[in-house]
N, C-alpha and C. Protein backbone atom coordinates (compact mmCIF):
# COMPACT_ATOMS: atom_id res chain seq x y z
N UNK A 1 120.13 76.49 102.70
CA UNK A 1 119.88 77.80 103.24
C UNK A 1 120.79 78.80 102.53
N UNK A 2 119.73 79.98 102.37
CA UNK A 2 121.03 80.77 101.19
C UNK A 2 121.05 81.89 102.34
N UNK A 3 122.75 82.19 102.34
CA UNK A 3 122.81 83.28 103.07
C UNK A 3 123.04 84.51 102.35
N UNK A 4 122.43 85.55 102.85
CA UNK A 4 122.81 86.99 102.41
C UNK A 4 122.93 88.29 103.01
N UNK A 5 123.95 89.12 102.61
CA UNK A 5 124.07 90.46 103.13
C UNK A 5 123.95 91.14 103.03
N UNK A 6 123.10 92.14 104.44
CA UNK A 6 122.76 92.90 103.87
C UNK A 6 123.29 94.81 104.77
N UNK A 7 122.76 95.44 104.37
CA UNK A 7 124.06 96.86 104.96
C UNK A 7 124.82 97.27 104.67
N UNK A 8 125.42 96.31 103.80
CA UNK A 8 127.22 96.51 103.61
C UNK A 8 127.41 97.82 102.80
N UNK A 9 128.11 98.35 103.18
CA UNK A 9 128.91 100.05 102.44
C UNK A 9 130.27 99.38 102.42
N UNK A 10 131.03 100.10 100.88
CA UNK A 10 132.70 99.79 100.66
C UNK A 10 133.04 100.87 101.44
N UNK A 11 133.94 101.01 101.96
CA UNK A 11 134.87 101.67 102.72
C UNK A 11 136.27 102.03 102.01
N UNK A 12 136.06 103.38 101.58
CA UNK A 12 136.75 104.17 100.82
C UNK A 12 137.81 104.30 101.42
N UNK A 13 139.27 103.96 101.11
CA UNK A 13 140.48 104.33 102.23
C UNK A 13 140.66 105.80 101.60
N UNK A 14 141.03 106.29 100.40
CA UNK A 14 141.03 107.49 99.84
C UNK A 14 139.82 108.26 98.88
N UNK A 15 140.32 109.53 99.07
CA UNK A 15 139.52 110.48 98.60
C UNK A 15 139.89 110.49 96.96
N UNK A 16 140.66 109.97 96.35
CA UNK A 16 140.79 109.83 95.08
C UNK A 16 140.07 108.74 94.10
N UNK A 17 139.97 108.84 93.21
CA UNK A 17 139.81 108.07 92.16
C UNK A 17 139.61 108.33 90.89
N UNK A 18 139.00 107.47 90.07
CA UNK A 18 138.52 107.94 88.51
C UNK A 18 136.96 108.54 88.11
N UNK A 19 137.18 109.11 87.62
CA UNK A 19 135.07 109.07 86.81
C UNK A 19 135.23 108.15 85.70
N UNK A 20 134.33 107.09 85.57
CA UNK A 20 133.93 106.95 84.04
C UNK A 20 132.85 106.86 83.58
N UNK A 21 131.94 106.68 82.62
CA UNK A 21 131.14 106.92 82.00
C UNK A 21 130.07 105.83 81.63
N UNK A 22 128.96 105.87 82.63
CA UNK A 22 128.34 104.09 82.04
C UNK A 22 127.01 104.82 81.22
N UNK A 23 126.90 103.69 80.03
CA UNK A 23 126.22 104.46 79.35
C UNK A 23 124.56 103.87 79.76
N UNK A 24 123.36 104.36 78.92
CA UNK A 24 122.30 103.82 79.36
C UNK A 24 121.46 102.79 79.28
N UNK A 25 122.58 101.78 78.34
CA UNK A 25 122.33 100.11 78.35
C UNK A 25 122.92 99.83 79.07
N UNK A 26 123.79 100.16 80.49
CA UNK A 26 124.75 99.92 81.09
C UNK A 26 126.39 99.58 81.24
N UNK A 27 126.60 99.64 79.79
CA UNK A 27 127.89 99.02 79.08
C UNK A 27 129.18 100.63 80.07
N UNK A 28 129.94 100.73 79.78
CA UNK A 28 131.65 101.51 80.37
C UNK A 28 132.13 101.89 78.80
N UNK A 29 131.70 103.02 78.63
CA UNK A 29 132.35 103.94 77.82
C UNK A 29 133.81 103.73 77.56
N UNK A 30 134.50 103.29 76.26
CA UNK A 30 135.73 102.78 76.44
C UNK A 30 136.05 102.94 74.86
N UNK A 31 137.05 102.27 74.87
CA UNK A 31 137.85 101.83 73.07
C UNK A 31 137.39 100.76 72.98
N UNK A 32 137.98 99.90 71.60
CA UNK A 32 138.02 98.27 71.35
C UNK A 32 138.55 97.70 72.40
N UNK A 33 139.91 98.02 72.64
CA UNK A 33 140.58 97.32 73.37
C UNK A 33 140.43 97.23 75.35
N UNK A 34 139.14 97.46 75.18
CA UNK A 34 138.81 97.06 76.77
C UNK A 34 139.44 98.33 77.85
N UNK A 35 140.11 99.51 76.99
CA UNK A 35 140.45 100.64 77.95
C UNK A 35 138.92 101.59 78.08
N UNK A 36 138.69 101.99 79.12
CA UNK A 36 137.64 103.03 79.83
C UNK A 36 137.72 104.21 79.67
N UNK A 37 137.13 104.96 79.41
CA UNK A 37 137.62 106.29 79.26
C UNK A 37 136.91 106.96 80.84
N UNK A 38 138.57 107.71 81.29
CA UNK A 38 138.10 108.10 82.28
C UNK A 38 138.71 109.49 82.65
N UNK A 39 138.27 109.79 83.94
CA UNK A 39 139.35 110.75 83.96
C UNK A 39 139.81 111.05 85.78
N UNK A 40 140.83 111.26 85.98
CA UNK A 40 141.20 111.01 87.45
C UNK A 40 140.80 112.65 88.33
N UNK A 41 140.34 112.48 89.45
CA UNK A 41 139.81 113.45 90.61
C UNK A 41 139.47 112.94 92.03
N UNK A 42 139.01 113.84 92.78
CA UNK A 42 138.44 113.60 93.93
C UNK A 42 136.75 113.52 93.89
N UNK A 43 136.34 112.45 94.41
CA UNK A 43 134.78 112.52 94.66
C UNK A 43 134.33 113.86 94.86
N UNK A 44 133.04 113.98 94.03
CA UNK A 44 132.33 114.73 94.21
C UNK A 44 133.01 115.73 93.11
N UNK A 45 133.85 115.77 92.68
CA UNK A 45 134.55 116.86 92.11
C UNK A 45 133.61 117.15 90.48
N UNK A 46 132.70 118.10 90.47
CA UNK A 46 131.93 118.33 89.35
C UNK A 46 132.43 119.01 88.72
N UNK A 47 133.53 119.59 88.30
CA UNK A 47 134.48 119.98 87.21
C UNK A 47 134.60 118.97 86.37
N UNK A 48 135.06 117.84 86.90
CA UNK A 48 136.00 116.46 86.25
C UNK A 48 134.13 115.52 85.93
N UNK A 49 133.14 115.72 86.53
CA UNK A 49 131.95 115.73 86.25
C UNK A 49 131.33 116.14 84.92
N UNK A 50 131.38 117.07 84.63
CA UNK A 50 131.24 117.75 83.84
C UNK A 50 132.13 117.19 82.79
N UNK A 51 133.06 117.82 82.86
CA UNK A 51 134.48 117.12 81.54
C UNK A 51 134.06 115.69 80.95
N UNK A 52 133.69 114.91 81.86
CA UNK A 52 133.61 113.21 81.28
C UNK A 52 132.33 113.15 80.50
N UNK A 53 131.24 113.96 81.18
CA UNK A 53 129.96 114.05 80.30
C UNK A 53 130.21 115.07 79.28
N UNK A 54 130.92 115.98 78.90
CA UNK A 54 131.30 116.80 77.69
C UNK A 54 131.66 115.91 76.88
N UNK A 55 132.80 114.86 77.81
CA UNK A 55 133.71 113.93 76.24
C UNK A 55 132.77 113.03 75.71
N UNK A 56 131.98 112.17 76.77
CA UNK A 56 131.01 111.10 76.30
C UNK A 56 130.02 111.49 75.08
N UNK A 57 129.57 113.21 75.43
CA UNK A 57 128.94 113.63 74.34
C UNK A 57 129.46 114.08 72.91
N UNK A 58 130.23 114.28 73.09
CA UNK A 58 131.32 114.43 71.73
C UNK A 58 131.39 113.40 71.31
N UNK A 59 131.53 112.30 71.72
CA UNK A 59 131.27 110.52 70.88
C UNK A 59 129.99 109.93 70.82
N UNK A 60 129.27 110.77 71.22
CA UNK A 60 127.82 110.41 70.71
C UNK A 60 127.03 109.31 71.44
N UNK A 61 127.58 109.63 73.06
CA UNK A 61 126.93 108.89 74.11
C UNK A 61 126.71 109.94 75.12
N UNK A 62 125.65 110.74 74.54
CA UNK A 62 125.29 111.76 75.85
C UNK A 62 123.94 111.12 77.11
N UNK A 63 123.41 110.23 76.74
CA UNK A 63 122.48 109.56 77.92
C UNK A 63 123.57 108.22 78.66
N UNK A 64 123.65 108.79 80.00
CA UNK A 64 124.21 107.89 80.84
C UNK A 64 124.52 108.88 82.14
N UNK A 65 125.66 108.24 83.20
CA UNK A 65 126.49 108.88 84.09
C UNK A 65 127.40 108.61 84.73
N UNK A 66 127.74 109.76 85.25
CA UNK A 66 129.17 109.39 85.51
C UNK A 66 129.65 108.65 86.86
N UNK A 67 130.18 107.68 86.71
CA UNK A 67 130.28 106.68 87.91
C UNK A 67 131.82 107.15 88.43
N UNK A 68 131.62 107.02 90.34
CA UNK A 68 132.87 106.81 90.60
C UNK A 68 133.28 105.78 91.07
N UNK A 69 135.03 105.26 90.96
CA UNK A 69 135.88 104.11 90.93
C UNK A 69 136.80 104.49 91.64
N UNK A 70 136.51 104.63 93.39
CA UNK A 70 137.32 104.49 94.53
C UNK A 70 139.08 104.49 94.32
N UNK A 71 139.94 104.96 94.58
CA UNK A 71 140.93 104.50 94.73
C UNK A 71 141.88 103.94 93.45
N UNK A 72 141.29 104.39 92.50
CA UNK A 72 141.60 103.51 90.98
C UNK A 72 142.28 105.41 90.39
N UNK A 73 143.17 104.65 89.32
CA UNK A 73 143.86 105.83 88.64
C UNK A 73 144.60 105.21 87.41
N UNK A 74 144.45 106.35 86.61
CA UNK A 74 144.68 105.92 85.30
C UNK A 74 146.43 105.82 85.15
N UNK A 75 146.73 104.91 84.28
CA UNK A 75 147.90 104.37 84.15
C UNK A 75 148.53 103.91 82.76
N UNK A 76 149.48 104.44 82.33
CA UNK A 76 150.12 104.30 81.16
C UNK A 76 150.27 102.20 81.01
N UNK A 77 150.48 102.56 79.51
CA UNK A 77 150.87 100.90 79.37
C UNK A 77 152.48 100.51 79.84
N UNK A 78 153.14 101.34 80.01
CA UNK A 78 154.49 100.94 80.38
C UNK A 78 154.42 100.85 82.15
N UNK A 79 153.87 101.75 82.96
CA UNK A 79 152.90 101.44 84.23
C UNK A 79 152.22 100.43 84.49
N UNK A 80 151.95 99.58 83.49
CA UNK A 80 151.32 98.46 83.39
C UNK A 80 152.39 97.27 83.95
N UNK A 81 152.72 97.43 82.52
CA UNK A 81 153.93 96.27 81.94
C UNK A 81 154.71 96.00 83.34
N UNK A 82 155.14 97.43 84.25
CA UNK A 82 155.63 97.39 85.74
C UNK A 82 155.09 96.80 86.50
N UNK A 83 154.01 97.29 86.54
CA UNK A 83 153.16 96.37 87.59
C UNK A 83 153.03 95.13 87.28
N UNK A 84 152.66 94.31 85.85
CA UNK A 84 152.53 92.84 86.32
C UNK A 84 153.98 92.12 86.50
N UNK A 85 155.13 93.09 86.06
CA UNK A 85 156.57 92.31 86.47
C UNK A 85 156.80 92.49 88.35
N UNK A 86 155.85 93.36 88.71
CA UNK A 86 156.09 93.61 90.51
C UNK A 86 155.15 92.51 91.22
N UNK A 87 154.48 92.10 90.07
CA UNK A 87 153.52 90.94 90.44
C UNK A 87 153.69 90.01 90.72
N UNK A 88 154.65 89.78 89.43
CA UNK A 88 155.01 88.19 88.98
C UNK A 88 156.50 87.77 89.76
N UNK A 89 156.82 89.24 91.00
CA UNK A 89 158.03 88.86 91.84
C UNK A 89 157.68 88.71 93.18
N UNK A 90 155.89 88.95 93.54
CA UNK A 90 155.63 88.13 94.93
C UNK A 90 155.18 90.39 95.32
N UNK A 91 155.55 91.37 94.65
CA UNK A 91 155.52 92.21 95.31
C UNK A 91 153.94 92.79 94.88
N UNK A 92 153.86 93.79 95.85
CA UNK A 92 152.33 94.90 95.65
C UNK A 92 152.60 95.38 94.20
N UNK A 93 151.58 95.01 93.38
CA UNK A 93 152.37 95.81 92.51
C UNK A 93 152.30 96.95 91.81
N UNK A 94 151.35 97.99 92.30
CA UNK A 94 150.88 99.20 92.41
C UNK A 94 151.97 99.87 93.58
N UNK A 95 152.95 100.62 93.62
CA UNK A 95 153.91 100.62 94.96
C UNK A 95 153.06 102.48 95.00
N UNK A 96 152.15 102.54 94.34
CA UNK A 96 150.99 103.96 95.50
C UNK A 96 149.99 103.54 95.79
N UNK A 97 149.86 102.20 96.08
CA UNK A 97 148.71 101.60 96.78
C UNK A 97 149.12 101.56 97.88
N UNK A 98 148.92 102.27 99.20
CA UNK A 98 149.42 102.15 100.26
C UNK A 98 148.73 101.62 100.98
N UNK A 99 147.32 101.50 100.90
CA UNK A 99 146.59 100.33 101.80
C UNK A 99 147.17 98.89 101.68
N UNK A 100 147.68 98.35 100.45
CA UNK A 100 147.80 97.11 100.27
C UNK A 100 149.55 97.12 100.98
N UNK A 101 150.30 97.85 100.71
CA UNK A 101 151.52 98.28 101.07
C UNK A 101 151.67 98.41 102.85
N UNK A 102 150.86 99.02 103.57
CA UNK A 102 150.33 98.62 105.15
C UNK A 102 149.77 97.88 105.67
N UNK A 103 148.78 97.19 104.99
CA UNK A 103 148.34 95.64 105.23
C UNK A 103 149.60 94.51 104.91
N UNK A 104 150.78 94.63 103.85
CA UNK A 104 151.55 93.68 103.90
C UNK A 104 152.39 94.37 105.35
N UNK A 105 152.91 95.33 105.26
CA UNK A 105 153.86 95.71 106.53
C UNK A 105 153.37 95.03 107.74
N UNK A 106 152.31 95.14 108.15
CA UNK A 106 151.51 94.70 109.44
C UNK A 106 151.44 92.98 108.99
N UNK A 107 151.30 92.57 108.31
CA UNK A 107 151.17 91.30 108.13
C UNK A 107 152.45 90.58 108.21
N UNK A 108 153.77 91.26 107.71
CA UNK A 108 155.10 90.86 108.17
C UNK A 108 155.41 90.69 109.78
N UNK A 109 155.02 92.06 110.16
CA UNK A 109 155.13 92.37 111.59
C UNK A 109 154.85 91.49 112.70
N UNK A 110 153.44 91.00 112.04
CA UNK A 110 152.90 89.61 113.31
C UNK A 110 153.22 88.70 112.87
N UNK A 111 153.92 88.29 111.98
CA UNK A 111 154.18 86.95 111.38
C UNK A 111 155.92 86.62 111.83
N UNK A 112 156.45 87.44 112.19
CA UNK A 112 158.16 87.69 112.62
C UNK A 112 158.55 87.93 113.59
């Protein structure tokens, strides 16, 4: 018996995130190296709308659109390098992720 679901909506904790750019074979507008080109705003925000479909067209991917990515924000490689050493010590390792940062607090809380 195969089970499946159905209804389900993600549940946005914030009003922030990224735009990026999927093109119209479906592929994520990006470099070689697996970075996205994006750019950080609030949903709905058609300024930052606009901007990502200006840049996509300047590289010569003007058929596609612009997708949003909940809660996600762009981050330097040294931001990186932080985070997987906050990782690799048991901690959150995004420390402005505050959903994950209040889910551990509360999870201490009943556990102590």
């Amino acid at each position: 018996m195969k089970l499946t679901t159905t209804s389900v909506k993600p549940i946005e904790e914030v009003p922030y995130g990224v735009y990026v750019w999927r093109c119209s074979d479906g592929e994520f507008l990006g470099d070689g190296d697996g970075n996205v080109m994006n750019i950080f705003a609030m949903k709905s925000d058609v300024t930052a709308i606009r901007k990502i479909a200006e840049a996509a067209k300047h590289y010569g991917f003007p058929e596609g659109e612009a997708v949003f990515w909940s809660g996600r924000r762009p981050i330097s490689d040294e931001e990186y390098a932080q985070q997987r050493a906050r990782e690799k010590l048991g901690l959150v390792p995004d420390p402005l992720d505050y959903g994950a940062i209040a889910d551990e607090q509360r999870t201490k809380r009943a556990n102590s």
